[in-house]
Protein backbone atom coordinates (compact mmCIF):
# COMPACT_ATOMS: atom_id res chain seq x y z
CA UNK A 1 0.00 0.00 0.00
CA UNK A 2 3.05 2.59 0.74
CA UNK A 3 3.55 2.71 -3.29
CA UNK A 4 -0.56 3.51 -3.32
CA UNK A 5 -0.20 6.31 -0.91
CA UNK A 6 3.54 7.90 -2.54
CA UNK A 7 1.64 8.01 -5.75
CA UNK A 8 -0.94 10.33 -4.16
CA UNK A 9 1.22 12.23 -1.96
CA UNK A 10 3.01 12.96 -5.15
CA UNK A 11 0.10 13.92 -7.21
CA UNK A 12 -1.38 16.19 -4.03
CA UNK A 13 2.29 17.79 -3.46
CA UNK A 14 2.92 18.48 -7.27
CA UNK A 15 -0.43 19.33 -8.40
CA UNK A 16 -0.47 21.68 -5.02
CA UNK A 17 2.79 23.30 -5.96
CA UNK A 18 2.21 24.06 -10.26
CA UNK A 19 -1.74 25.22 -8.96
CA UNK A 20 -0.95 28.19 -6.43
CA UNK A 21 2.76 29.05 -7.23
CA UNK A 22 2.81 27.76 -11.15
CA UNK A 23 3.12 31.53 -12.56
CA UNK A 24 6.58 32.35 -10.08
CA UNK A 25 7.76 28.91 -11.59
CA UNK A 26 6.61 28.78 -14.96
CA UNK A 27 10.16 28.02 -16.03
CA UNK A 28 11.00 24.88 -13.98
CA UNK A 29 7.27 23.85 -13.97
CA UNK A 30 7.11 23.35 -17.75
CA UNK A 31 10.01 21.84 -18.61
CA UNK A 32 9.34 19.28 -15.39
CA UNK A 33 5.91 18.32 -16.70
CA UNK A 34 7.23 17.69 -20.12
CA UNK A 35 9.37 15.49 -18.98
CA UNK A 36 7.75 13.90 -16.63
CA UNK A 37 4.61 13.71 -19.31
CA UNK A 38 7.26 12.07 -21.79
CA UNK A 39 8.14 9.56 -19.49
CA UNK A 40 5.29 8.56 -18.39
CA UNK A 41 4.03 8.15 -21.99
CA UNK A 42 7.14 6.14 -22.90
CA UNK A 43 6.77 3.73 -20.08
CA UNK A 44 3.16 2.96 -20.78
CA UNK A 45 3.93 2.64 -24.56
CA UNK A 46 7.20 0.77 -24.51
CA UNK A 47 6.93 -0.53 -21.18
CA UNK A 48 8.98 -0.07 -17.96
CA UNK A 49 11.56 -1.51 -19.06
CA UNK A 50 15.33 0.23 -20.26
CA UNK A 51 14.02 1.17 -23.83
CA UNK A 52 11.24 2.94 -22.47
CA UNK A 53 12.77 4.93 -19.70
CA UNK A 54 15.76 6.21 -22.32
CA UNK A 55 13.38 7.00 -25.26
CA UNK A 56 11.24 8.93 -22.61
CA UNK A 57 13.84 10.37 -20.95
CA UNK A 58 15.54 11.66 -24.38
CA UNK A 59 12.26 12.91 -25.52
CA UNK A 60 11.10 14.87 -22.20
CA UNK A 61 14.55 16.15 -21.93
CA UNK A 62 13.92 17.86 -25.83
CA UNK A 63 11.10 19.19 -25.19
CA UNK A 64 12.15 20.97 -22.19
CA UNK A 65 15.03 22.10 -23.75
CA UNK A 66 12.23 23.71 -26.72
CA UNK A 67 9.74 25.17 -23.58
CA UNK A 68 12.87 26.54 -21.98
CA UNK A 69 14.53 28.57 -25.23
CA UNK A 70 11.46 28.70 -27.40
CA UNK A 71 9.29 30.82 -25.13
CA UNK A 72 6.14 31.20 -26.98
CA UNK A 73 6.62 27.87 -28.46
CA UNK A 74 6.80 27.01 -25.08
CA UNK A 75 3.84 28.93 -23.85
CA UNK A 76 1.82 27.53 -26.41
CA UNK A 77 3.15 23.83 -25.14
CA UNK A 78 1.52 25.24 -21.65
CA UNK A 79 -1.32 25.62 -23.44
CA UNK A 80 -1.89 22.67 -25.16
CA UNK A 81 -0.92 20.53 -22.52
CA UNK A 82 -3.36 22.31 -20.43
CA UNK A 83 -5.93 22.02 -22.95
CA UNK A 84 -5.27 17.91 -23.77
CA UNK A 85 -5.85 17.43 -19.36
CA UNK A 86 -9.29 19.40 -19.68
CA UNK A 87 -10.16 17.70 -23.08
CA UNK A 88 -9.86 14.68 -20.77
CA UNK A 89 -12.23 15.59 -18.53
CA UNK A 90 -14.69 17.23 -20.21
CA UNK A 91 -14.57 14.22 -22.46
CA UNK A 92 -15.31 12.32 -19.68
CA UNK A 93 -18.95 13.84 -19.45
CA UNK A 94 -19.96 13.01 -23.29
CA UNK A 95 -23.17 10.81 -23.08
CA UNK A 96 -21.90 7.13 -24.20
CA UNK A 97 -23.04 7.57 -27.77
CA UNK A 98 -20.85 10.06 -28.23
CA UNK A 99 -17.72 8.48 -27.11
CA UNK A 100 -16.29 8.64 -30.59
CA UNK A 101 -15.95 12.36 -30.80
CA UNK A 102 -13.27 11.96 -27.77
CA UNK A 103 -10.49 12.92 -29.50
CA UNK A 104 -12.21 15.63 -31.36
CA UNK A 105 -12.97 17.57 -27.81
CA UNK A 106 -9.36 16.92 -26.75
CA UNK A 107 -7.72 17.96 -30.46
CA UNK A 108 -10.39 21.73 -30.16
CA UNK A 109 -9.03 22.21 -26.92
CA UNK A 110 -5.57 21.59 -26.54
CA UNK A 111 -5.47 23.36 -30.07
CA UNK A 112 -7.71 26.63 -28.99
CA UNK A 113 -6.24 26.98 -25.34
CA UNK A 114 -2.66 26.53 -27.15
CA UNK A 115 -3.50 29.73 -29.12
CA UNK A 116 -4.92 31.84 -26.67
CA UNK A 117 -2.15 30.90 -24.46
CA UNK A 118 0.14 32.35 -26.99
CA UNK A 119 -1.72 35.93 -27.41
CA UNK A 120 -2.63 36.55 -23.49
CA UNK A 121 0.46 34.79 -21.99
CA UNK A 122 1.16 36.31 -18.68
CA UNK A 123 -2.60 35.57 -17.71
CA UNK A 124 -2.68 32.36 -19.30
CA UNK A 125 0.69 31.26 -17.15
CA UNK A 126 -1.54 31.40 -14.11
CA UNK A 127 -4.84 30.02 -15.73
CA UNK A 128 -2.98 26.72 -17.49
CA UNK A 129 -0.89 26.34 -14.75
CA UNK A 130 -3.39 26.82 -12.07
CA UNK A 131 -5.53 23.57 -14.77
CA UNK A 132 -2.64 21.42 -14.99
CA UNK A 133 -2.47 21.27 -11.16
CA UNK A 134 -6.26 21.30 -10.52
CA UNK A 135 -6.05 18.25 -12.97
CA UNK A 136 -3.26 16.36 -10.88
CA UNK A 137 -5.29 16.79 -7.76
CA UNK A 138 -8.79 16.34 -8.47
CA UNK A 139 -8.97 12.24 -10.01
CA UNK A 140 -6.50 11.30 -7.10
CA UNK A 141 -8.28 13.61 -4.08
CA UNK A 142 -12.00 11.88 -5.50
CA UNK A 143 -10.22 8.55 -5.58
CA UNK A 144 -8.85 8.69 -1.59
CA UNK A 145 -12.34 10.27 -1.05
CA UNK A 146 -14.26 6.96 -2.95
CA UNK A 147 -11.25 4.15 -1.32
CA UNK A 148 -9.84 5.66 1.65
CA UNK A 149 -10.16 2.41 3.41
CA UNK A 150 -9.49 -0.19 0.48
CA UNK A 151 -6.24 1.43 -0.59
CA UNK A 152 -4.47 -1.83 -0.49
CA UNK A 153 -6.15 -3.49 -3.02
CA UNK A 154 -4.60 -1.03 -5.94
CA UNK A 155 -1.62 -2.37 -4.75
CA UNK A 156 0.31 -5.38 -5.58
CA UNK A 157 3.98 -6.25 -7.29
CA UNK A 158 6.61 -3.83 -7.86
CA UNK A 159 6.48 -0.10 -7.27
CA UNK A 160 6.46 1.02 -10.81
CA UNK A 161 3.58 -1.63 -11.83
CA UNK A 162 1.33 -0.17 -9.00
CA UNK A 163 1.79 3.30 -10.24
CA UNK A 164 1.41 2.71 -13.76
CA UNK A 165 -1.64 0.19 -12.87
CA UNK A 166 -2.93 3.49 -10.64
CA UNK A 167 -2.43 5.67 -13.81
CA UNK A 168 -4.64 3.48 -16.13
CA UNK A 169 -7.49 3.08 -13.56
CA UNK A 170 -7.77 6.93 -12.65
CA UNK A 171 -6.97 7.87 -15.82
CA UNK A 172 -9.72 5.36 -17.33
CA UNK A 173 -12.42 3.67 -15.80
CA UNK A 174 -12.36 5.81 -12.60
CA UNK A 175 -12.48 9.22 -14.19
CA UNK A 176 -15.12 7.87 -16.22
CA UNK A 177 -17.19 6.53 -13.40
CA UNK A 178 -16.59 9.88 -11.29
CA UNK A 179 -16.58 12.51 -13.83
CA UNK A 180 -18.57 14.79 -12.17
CA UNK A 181 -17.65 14.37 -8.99
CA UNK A 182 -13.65 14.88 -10.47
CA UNK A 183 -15.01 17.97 -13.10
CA UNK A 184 -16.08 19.55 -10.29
CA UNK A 185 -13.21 18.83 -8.23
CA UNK A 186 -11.11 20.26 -10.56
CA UNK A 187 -12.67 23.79 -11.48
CA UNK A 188 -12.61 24.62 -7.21
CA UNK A 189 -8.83 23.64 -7.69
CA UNK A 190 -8.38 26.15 -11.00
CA UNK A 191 -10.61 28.69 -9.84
CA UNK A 192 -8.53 29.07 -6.12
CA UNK A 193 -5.08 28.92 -8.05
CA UNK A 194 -5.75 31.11 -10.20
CA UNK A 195 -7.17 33.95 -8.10
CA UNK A 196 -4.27 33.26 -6.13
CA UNK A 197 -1.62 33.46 -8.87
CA UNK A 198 -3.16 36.87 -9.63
CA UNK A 199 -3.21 38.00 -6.44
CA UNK A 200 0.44 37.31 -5.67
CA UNK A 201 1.54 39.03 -8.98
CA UNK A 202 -0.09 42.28 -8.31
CA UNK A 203 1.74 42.31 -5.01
CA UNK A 204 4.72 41.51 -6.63
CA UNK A 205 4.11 44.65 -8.56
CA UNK A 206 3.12 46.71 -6.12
């Protein structure tokens, strides 16, 4: 059960950390989730194995390299990233005969957030990363809320099958069993960190 409850302390401390202070650390924020984005895609692609770490490793290490020295590509990355997590969700609320237009609501708005990142990007620092960690907290605080006492059944082999089995679940069945619950989760999470983000930058100028 410890790997169980270091994948959620992770996902809480993280998600806590890019939704209230993600403007002041834009920077480091981005080219972290990038990374850590590539990896994880690499290790549920290829596997956990050595090929999959390396080719994830070499890619998220690229594309922070891009966010880092290609600033409005890398604003518009923000964007789209933040977009692809709330395509996710919303696309989690489509009635069940419309399933098949999934990727469509992801592509419109990791695509349209991506561009309006790029022409109001100051404010859109704070709103995508104030999303990004809304969307890292809400599946995993609605899944302790649903199985705080049956933890240890998501767990089971080695550390890195737990996680990656934990990833599927919320990421699949469980976020389409609790979309609501997670949707509205998540916009009390981006609403908060943004208003704080704001706040903290106009004292900044001040």
């Amino acid at each position: 059960m410890g790997a169980v409850i270091v994948y959620l302390l992770f996902h809480f401390a993280v998600g806590s950390v890019v939704c209230f202070f993600g403007r002041r650390l834009y920077f480091p924020v981005i080219m972290t989730e990038l990374f850590l984005i590539s990896l994880l895609v690499a290790l549920d692609q290829l596997g956990a194995g050595a090929r999959g770490f390396l080719t994830g490793a070499a890619v998220g290490i690229l594309l922070a390299l891009l966010a880092r020295f290609l600033y409005k590509a890398g604003v518009f990355l923000c964007g789209a990233l933040a977009g692809l997590l709330l395509g996710g969700l919303l696309s989690a609320l489509l009635p069940q005969g419309a399933r098949q237009f999934t990727w469509l609501v992801i592509l419109v708005c990791a695509v349209g957030i991506g561009v309006c990142a790029v022409l109001w990007c100051e404010t859109f620092i704070a709103l995508s990363t104030a999303s990004q960690g809304a969307a890292m907290i809400a599946p995993s605080l609605c899944f302790l809320f649903v199985n705080f006492t049956g933890l240890s059944r998501y767990a089971g082999g080695d550390t890195a099958g737990t996680f990656g089995r934990l990833n599927d679940y919320l990421s699949g069945e469980f976020s389409a069993q609790n979309g609501v619950a997670i949707a509205a989760v998540f916009f009390i999470f981006l609403i908060v960190g943004f208003v704080t983000q704001q706040r903290a930058a106009r004292h900044a100028k001040a």
